[in-house]
N, C-alpha and C. Protein backbone atom coordinates (compact mmCIF):
# COMPACT_ATOMS: atom_id res chain seq x y z
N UNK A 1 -9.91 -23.11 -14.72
CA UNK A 1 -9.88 -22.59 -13.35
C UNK A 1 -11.06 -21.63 -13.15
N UNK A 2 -11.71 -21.88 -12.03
CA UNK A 2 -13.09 -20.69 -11.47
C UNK A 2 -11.98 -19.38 -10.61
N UNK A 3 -12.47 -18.42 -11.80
CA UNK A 3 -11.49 -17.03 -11.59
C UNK A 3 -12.29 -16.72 -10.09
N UNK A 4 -13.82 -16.70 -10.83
CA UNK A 4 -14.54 -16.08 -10.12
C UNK A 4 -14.71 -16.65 -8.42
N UNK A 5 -14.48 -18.11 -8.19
CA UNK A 5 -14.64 -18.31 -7.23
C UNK A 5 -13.35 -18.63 -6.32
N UNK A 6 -11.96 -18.57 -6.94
CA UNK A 6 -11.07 -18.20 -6.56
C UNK A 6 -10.63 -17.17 -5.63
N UNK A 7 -11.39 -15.70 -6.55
CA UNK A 7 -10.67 -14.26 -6.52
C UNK A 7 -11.51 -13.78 -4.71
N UNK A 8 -12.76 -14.65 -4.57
CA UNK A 8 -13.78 -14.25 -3.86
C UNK A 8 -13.22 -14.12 -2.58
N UNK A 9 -12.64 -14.94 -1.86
CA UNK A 9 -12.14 -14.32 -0.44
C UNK A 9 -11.15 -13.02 -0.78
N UNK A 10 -10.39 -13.26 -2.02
CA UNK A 10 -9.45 -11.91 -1.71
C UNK A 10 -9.91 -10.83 -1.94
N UNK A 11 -11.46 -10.78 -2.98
CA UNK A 11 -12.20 -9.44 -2.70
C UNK A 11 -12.63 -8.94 -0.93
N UNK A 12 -13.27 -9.76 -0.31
CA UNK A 12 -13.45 -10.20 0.98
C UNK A 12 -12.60 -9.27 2.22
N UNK A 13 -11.26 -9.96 1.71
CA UNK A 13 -10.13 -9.28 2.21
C UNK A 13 -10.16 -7.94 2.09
N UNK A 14 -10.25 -7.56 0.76
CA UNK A 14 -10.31 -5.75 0.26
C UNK A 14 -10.45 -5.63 1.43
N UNK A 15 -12.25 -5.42 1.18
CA UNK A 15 -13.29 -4.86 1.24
C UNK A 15 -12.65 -5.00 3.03
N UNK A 16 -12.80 -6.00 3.62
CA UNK A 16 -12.60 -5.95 5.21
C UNK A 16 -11.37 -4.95 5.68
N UNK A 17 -10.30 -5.23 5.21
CA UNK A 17 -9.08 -4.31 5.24
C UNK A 17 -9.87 -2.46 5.17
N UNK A 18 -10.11 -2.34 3.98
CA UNK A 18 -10.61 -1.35 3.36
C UNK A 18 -11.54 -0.88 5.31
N UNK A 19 -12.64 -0.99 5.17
CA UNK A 19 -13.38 -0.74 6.45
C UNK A 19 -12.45 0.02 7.62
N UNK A 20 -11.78 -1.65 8.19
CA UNK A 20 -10.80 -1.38 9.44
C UNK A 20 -9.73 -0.06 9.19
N UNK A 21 -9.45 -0.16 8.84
CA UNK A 21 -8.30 1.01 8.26
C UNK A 21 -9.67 2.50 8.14
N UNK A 22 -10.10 2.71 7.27
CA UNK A 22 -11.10 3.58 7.54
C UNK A 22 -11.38 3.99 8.64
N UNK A 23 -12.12 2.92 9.85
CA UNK A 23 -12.24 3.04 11.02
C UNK A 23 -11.01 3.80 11.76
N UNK A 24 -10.01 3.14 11.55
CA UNK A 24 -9.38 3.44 12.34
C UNK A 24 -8.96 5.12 12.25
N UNK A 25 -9.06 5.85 10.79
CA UNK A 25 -8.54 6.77 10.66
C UNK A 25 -9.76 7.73 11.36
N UNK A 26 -11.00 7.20 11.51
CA UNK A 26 -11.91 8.27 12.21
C UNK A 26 -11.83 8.17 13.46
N UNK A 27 -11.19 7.23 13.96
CA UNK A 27 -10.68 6.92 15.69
C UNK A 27 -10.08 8.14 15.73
N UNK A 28 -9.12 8.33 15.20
CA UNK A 28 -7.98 9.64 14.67
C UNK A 28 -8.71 10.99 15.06
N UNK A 29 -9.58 10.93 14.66
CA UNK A 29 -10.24 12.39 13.95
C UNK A 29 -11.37 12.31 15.26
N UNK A 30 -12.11 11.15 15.48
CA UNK A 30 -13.18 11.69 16.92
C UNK A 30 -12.20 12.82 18.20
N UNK A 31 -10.92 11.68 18.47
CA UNK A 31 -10.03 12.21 19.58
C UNK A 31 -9.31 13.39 18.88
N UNK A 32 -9.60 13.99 18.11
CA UNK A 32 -9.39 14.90 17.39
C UNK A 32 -7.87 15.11 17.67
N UNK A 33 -7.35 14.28 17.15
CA UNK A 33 -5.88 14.20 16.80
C UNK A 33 -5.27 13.35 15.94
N UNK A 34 -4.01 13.81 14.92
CA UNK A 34 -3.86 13.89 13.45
C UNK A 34 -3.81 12.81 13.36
N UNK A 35 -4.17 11.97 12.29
CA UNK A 35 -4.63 10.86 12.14
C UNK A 35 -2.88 10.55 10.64
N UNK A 36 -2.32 9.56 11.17
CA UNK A 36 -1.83 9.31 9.90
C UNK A 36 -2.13 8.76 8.88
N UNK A 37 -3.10 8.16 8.84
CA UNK A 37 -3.86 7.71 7.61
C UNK A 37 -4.59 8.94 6.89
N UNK A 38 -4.41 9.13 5.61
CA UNK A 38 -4.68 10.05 4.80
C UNK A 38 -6.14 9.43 4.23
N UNK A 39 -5.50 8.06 3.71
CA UNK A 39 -6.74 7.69 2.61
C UNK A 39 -6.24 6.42 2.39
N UNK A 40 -7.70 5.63 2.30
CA UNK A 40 -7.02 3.95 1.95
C UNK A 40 -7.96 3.64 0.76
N UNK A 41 -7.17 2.78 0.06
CA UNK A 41 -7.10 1.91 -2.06
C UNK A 41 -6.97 0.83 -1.44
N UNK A 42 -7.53 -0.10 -2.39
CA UNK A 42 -7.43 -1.53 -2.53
C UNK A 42 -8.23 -1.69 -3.94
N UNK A 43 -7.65 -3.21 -3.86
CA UNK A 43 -8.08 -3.61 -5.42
C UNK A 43 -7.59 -5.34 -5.11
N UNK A 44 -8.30 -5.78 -6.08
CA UNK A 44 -7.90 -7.01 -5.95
C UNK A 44 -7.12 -7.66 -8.13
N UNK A 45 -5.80 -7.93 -7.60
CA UNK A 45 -5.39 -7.71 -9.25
C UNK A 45 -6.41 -8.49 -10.22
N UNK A 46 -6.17 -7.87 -11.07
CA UNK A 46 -6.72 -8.48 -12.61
C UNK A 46 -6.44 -9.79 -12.77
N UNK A 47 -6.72 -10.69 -13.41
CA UNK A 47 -6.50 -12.27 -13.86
C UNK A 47 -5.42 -12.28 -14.52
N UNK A 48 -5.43 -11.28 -15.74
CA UNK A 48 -4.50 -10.85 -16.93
C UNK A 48 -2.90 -10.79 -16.14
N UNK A 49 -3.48 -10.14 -14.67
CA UNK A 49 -1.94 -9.43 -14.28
C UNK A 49 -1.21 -10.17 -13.32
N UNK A 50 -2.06 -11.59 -12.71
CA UNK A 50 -1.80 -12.70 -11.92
C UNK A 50 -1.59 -13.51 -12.76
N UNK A 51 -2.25 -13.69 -14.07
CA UNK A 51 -1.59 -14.56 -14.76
C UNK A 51 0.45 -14.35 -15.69
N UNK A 52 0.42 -13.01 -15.95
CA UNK A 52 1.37 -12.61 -16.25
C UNK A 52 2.51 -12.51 -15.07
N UNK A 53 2.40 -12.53 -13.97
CA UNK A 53 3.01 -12.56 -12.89
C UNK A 53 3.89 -13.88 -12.62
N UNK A 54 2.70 -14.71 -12.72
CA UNK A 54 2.99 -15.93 -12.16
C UNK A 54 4.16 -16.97 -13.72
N UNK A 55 3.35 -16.11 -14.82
CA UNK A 55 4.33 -16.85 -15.98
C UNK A 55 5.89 -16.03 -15.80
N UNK A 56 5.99 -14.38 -15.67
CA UNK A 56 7.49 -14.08 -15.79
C UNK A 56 8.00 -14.94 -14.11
N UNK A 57 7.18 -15.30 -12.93
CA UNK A 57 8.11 -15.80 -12.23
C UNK A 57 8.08 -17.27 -11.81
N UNK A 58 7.39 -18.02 -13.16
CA UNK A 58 7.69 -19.50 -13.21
C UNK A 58 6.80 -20.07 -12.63
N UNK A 59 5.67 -19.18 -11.58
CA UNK A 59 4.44 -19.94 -10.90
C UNK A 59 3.44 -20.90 -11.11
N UNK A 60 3.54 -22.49 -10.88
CA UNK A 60 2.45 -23.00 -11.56
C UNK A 60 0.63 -22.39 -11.15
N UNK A 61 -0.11 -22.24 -11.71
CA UNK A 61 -1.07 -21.79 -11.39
C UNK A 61 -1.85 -22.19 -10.21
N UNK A 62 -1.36 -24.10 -10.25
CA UNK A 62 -1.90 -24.54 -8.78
C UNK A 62 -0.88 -23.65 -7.24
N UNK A 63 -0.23 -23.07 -7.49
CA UNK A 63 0.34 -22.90 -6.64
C UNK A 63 0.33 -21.04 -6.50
N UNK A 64 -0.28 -20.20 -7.12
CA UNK A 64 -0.72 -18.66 -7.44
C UNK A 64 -1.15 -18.27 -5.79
N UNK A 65 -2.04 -19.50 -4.91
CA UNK A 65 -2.36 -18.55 -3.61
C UNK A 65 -0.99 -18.66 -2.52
N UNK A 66 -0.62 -19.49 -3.01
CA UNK A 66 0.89 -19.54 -1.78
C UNK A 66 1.97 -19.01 -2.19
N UNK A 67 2.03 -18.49 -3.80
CA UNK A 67 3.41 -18.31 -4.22
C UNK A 67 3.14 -16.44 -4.47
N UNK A 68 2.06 -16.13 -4.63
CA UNK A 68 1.96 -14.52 -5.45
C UNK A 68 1.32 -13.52 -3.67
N UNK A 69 1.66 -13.01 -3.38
CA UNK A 69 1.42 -12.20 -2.49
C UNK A 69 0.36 -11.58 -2.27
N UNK A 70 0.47 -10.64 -3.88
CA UNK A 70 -0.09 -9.26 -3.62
C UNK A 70 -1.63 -9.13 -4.47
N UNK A 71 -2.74 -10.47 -4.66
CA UNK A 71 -3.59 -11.00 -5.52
C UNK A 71 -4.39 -9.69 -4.78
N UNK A 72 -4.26 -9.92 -3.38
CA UNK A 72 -5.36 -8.60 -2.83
C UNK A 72 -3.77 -7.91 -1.91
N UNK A 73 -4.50 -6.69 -2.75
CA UNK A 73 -3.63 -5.35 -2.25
C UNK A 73 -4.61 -4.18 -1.81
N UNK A 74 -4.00 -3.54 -0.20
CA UNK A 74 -4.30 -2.40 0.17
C UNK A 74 -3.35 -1.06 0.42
N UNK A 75 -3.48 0.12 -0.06
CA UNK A 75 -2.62 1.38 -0.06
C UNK A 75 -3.03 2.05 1.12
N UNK A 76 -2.23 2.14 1.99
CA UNK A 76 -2.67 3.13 3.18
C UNK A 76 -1.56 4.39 2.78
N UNK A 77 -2.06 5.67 2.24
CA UNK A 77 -1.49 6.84 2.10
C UNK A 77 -1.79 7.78 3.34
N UNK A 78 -0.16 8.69 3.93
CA UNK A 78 0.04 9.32 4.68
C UNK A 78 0.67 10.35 4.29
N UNK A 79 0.21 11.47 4.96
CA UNK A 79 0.87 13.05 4.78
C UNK A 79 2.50 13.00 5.13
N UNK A 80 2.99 12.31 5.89
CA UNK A 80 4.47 12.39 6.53
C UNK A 80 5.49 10.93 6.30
N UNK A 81 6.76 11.15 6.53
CA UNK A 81 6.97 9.70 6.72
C UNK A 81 6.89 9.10 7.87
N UNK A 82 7.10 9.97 8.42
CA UNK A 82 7.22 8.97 10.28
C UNK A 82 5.63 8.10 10.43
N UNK A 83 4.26 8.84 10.13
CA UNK A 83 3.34 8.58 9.47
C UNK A 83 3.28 6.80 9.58
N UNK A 84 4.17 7.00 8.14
CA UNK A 84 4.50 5.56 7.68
C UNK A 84 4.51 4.29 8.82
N UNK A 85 6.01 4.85 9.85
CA UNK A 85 6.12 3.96 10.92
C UNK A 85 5.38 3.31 11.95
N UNK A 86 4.17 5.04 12.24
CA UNK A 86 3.07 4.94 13.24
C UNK A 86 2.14 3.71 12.81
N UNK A 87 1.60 3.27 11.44
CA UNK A 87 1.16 2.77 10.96
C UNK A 87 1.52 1.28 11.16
N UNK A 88 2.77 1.22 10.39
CA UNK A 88 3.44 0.18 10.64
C UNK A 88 3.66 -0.65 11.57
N UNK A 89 3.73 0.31 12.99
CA UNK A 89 4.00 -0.12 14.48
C UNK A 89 2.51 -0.72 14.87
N UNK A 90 1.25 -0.16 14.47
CA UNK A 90 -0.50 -0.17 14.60
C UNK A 90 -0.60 -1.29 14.04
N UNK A 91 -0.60 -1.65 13.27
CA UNK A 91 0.02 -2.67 11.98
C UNK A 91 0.25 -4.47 12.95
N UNK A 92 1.00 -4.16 13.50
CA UNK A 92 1.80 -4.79 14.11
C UNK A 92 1.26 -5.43 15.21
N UNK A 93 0.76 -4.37 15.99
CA UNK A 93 -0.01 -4.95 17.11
C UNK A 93 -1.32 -5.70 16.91
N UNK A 94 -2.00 -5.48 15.96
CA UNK A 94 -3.28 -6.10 15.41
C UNK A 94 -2.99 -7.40 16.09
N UNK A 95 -4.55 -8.08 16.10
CA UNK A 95 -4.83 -9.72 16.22
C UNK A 95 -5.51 -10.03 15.43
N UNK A 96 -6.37 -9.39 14.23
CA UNK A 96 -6.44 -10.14 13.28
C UNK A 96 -6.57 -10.74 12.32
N UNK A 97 -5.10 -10.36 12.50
CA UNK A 97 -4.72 -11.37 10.90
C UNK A 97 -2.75 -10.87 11.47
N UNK A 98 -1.84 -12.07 10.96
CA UNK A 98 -0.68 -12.12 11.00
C UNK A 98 0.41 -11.36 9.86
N UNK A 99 1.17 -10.97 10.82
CA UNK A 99 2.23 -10.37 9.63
C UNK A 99 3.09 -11.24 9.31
N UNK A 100 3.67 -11.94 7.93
CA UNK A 100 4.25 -12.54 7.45
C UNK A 100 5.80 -12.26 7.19
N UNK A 101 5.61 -11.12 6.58
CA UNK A 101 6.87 -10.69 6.12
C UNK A 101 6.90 -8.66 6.11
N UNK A 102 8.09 -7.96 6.02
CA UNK A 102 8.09 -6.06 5.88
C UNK A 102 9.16 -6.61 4.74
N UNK A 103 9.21 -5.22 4.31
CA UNK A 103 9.79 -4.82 3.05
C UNK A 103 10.08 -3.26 3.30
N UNK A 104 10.67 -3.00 3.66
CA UNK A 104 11.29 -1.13 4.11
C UNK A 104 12.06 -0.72 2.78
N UNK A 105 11.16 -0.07 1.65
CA UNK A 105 11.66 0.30 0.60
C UNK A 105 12.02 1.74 0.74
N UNK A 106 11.19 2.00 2.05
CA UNK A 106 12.09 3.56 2.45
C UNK A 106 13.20 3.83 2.69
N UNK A 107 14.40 3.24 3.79
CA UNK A 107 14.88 3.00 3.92
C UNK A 107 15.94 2.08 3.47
N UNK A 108 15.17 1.34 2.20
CA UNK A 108 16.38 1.36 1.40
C UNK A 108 15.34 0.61 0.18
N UNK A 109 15.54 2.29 -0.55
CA UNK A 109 14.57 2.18 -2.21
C UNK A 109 14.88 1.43 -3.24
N UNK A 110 14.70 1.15 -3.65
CA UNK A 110 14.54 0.41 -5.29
C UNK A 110 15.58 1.38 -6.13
N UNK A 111 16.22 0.35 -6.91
CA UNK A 111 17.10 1.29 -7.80
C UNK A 111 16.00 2.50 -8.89
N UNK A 112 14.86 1.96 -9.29
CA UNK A 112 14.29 3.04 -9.85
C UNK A 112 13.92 4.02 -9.10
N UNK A 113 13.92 4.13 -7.79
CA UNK A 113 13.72 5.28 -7.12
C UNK A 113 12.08 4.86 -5.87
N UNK A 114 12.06 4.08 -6.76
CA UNK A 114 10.55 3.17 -5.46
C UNK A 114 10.66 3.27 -4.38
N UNK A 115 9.38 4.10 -3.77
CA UNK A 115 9.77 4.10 -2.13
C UNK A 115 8.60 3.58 -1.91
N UNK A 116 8.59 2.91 -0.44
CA UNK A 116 7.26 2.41 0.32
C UNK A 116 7.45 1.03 0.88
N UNK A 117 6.39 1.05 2.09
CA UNK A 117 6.82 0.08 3.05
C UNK A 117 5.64 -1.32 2.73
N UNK A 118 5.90 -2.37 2.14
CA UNK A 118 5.43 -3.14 2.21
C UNK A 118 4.96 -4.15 3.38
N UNK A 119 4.06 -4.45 3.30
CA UNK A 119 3.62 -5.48 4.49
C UNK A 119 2.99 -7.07 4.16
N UNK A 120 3.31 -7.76 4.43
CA UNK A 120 2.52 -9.03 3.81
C UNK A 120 2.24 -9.96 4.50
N UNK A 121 0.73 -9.99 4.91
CA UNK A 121 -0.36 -10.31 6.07
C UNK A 121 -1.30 -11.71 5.57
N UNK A 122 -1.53 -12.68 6.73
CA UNK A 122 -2.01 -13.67 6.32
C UNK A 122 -3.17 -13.46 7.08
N UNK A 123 -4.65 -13.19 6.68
CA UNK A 123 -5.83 -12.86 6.63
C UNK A 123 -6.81 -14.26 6.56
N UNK A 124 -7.31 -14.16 7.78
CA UNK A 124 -8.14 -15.32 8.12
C UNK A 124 -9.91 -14.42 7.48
N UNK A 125 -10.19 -15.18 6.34
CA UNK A 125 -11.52 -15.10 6.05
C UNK A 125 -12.92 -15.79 6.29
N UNK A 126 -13.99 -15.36 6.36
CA UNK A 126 -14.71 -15.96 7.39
C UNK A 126 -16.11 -16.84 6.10
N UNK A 127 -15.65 -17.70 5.14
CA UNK A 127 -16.05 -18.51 3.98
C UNK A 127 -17.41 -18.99 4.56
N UNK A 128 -18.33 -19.53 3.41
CA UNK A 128 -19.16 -20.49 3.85
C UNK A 128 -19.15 -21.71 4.19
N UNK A 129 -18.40 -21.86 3.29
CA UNK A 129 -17.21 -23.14 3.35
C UNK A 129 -16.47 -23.45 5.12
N UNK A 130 -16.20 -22.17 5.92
CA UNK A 130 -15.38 -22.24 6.66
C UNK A 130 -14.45 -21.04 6.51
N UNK A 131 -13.49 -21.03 7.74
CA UNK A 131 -12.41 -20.28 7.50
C UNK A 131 -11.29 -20.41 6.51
N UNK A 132 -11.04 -19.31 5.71
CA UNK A 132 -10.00 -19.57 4.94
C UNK A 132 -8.79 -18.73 5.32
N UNK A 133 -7.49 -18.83 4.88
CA UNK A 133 -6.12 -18.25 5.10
C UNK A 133 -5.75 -17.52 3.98
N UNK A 134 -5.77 -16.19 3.73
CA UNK A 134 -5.49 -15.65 2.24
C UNK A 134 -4.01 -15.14 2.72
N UNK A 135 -3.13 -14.77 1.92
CA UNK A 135 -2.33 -13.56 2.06
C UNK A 135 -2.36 -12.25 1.05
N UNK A 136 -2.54 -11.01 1.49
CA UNK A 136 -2.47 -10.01 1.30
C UNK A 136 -0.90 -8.83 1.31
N UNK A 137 -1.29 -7.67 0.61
CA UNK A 137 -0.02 -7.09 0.87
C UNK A 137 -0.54 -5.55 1.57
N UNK A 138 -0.37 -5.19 2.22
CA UNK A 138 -0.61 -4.08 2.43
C UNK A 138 0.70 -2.59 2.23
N UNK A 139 0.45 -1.65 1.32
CA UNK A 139 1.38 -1.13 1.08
C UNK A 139 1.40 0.48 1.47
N UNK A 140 1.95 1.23 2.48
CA UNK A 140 2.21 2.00 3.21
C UNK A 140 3.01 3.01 2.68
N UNK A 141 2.90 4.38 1.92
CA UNK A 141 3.54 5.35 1.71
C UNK A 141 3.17 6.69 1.85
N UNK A 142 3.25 7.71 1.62
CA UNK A 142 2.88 9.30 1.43
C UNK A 142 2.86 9.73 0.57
N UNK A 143 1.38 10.83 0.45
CA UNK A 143 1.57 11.45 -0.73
C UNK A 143 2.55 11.55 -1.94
N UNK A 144 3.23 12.03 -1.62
CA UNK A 144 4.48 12.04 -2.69
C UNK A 144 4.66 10.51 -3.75
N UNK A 145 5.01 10.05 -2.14
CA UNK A 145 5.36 8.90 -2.96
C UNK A 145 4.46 8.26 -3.64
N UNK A 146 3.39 7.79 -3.55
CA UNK A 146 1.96 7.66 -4.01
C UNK A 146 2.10 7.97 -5.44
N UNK A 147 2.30 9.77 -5.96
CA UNK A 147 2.48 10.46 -7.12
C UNK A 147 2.84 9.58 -7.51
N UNK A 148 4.70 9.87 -7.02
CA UNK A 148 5.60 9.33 -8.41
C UNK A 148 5.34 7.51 -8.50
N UNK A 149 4.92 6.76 -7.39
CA UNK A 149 4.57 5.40 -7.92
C UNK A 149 3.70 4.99 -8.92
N UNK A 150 2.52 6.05 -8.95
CA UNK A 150 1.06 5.84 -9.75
C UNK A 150 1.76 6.26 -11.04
N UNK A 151 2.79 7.46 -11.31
CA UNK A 151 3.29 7.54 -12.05
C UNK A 151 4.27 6.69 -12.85
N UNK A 152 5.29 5.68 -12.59
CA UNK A 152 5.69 5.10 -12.96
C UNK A 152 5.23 4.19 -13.37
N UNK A 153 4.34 3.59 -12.31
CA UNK A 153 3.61 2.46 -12.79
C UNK A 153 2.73 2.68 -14.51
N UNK A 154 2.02 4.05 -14.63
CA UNK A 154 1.52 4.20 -15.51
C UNK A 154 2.60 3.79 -16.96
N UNK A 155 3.48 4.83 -16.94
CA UNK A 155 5.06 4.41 -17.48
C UNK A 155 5.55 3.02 -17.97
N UNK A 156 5.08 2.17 -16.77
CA UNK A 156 5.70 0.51 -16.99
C UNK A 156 5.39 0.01 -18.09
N UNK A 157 3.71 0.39 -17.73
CA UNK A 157 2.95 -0.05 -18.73
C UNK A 157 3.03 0.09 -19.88
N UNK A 158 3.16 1.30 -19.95
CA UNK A 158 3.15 2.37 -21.63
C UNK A 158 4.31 1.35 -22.12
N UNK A 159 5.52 1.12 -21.98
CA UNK A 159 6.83 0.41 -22.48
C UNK A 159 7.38 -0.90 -21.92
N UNK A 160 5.97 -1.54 -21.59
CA UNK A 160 5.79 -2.59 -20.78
C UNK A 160 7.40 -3.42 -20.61
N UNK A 161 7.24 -2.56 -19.33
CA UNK A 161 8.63 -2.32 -18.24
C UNK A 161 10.14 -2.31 -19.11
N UNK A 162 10.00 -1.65 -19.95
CA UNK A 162 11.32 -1.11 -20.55
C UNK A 162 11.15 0.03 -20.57
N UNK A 163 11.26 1.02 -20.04
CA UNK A 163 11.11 2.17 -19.79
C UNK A 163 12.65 3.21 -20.40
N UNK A 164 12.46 3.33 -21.21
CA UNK A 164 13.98 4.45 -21.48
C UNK A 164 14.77 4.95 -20.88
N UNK A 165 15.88 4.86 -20.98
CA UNK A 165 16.93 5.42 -20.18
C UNK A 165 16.67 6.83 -19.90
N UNK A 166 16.56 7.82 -20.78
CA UNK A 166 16.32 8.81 -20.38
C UNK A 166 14.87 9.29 -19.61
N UNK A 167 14.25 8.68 -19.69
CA UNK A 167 12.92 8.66 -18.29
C UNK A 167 12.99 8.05 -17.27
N UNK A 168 14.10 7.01 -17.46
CA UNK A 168 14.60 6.53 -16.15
C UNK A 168 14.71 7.19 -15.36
N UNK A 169 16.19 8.47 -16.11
CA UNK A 169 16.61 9.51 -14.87
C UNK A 169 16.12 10.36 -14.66
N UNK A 170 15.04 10.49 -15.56
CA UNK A 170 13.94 11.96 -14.88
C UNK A 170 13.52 11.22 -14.13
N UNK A 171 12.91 9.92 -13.64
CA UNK A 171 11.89 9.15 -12.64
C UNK A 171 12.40 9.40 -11.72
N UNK A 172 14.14 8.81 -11.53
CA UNK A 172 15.36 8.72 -10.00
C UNK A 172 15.18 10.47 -9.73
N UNK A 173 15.46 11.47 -10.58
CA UNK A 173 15.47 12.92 -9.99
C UNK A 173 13.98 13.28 -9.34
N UNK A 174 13.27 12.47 -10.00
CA UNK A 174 11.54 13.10 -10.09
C UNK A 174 11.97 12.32 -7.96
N UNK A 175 12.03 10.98 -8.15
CA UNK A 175 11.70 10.33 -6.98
C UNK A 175 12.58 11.09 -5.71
N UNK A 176 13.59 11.61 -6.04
CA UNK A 176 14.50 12.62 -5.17
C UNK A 176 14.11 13.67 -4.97
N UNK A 177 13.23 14.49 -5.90
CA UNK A 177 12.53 16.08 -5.69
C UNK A 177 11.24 15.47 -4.24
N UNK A 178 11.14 14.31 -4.86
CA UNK A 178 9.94 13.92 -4.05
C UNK A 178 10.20 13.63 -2.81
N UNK A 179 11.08 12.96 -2.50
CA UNK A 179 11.75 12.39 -1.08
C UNK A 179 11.81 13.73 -0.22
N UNK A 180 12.74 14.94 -1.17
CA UNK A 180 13.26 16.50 -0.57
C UNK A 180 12.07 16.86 -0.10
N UNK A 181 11.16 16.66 -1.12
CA UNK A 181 9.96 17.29 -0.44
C UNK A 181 9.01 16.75 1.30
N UNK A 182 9.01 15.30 1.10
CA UNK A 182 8.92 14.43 2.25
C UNK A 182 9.35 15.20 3.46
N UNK A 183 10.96 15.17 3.05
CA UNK A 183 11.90 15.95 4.07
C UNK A 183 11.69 17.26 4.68
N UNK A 184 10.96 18.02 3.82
CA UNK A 184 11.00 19.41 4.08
C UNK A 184 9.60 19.72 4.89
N UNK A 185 8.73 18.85 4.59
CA UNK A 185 7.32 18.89 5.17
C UNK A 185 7.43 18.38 6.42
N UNK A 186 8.10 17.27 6.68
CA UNK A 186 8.22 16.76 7.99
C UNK A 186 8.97 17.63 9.23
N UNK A 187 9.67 18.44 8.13
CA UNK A 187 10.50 19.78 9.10
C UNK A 187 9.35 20.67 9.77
N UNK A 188 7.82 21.16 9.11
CA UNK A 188 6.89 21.81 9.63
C UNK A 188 5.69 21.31 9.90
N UNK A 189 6.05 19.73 10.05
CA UNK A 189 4.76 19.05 10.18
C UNK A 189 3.60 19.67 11.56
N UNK A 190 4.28 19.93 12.66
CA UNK A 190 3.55 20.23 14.08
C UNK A 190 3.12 22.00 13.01
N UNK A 191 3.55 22.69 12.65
CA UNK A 191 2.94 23.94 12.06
C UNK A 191 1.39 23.43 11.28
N UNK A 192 1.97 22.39 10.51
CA UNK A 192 0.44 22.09 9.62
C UNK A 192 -0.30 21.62 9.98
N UNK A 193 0.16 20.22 11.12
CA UNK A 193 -0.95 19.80 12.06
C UNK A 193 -1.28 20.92 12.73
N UNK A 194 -1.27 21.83 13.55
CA UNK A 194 -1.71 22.88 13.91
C UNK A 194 -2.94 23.41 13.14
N UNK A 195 -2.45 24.17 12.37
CA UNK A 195 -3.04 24.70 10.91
C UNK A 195 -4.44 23.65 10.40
N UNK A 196 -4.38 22.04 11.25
CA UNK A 196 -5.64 21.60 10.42
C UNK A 196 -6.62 21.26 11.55
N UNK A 197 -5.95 21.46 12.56
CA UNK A 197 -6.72 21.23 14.20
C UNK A 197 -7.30 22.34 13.64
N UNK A 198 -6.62 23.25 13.88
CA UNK A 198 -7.83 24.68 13.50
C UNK A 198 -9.07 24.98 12.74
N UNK A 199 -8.94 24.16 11.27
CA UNK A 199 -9.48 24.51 10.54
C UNK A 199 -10.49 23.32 10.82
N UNK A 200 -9.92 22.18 11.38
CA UNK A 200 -11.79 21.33 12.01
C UNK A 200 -12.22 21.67 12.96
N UNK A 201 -11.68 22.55 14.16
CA UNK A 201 -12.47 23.05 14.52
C UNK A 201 -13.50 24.49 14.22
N UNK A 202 -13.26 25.40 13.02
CA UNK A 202 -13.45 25.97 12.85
C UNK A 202 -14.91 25.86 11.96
N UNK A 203 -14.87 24.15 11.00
CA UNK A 203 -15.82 23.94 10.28
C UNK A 203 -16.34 22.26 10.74
């Protein structure tokens, strides 16, 4: 199989995602008002980690672009949760490229404590070949959550996904200190947005 000429629209994808999203967060910031986009990641997975994917979930390899989702992934991180929704709703209205499928892991998390809103978008790429149809995932959370995901994930790895019982339940408490915290920020969010109007206009 040509990895390399495979992987090429879903770099494509990144990279285009990556931009728009950017853009959009300085739309935010010209009208000088709070932008929920914090900061946007993408990556397009490893071979190693599409191939391991597709073997624990039975995928024949001819079938990796219709059956695996998340080959190209983008992180849109936000200061708040509501944040999340604004996004989501922006998200939504787009023309182009289609939303396929949501995944509201906020609203109802993962037994390990996983929070975040998945999105999974079918992305018209503009080939030499012609237009192509990729799907992408785009994945939507806040700071916090961000932490403890990058964190676990690191974790998975280390005990490649057997993770110990007893780090389990530090992860579920860790992911609950984190949520409280979510909670408690969103209680003074108009104070901090305040607090950062100020400080761009000040510098």
């Amino acid at each position: 199989m040509n990895w390399e000429a495979l992987l090429a629209p879903y770099k494509q994808v990144v990279e285009e995602l990556k931009v728009k999203l950017k853009g959009t967060r300085s739309q935010f910031e010209y009208d000088s008002s709070h932008s929920p986009i914090e900061f946007v990641t993408g990556r397009v997975k490893p071979v190693p980690s599409i191939l391991e994917k597709a073997k624990s979930r039975e995928i024949p390899l001819e079938n990796i672009e219709t059956e695996i989702y998340d080959i190209a992934g983008v992180r849109v991180v936000c200061q708040f949760v509501d944040d999340i929704y604004t996004i989501v709703k922006m998200l939504r209205r787009r023309n182009d490229f289609k939303v396929i499928e949501e995944k509201d892991y906020i609203t109802n998390k993962k037994p390990s404590g996983y929070r975040s809103y998945h999105m999974i978008i079918e992305y018209p790429v503009e080939m030499v070949q012609g237009r192509k149809f990729v799907l992408a995932e785009i994945q939507i959370r806040t700071l916090a959550m961000n932490f403890w995901a990058t964190n676990e994930h690191s974790l998975n790895y280390k005990y490649s996904g057997s993770i110990p019982t007893e780090i389990k339940e530090r992860l579920q408490r860790a992911s609950e200190a984190a949520f409280k915290l979510d909670e408690e920020m969103s209680m003074i969010k108009h104070e901090i947005q305040e607090a950062q109007r100020m400080f761009r206009r000040k510098f």
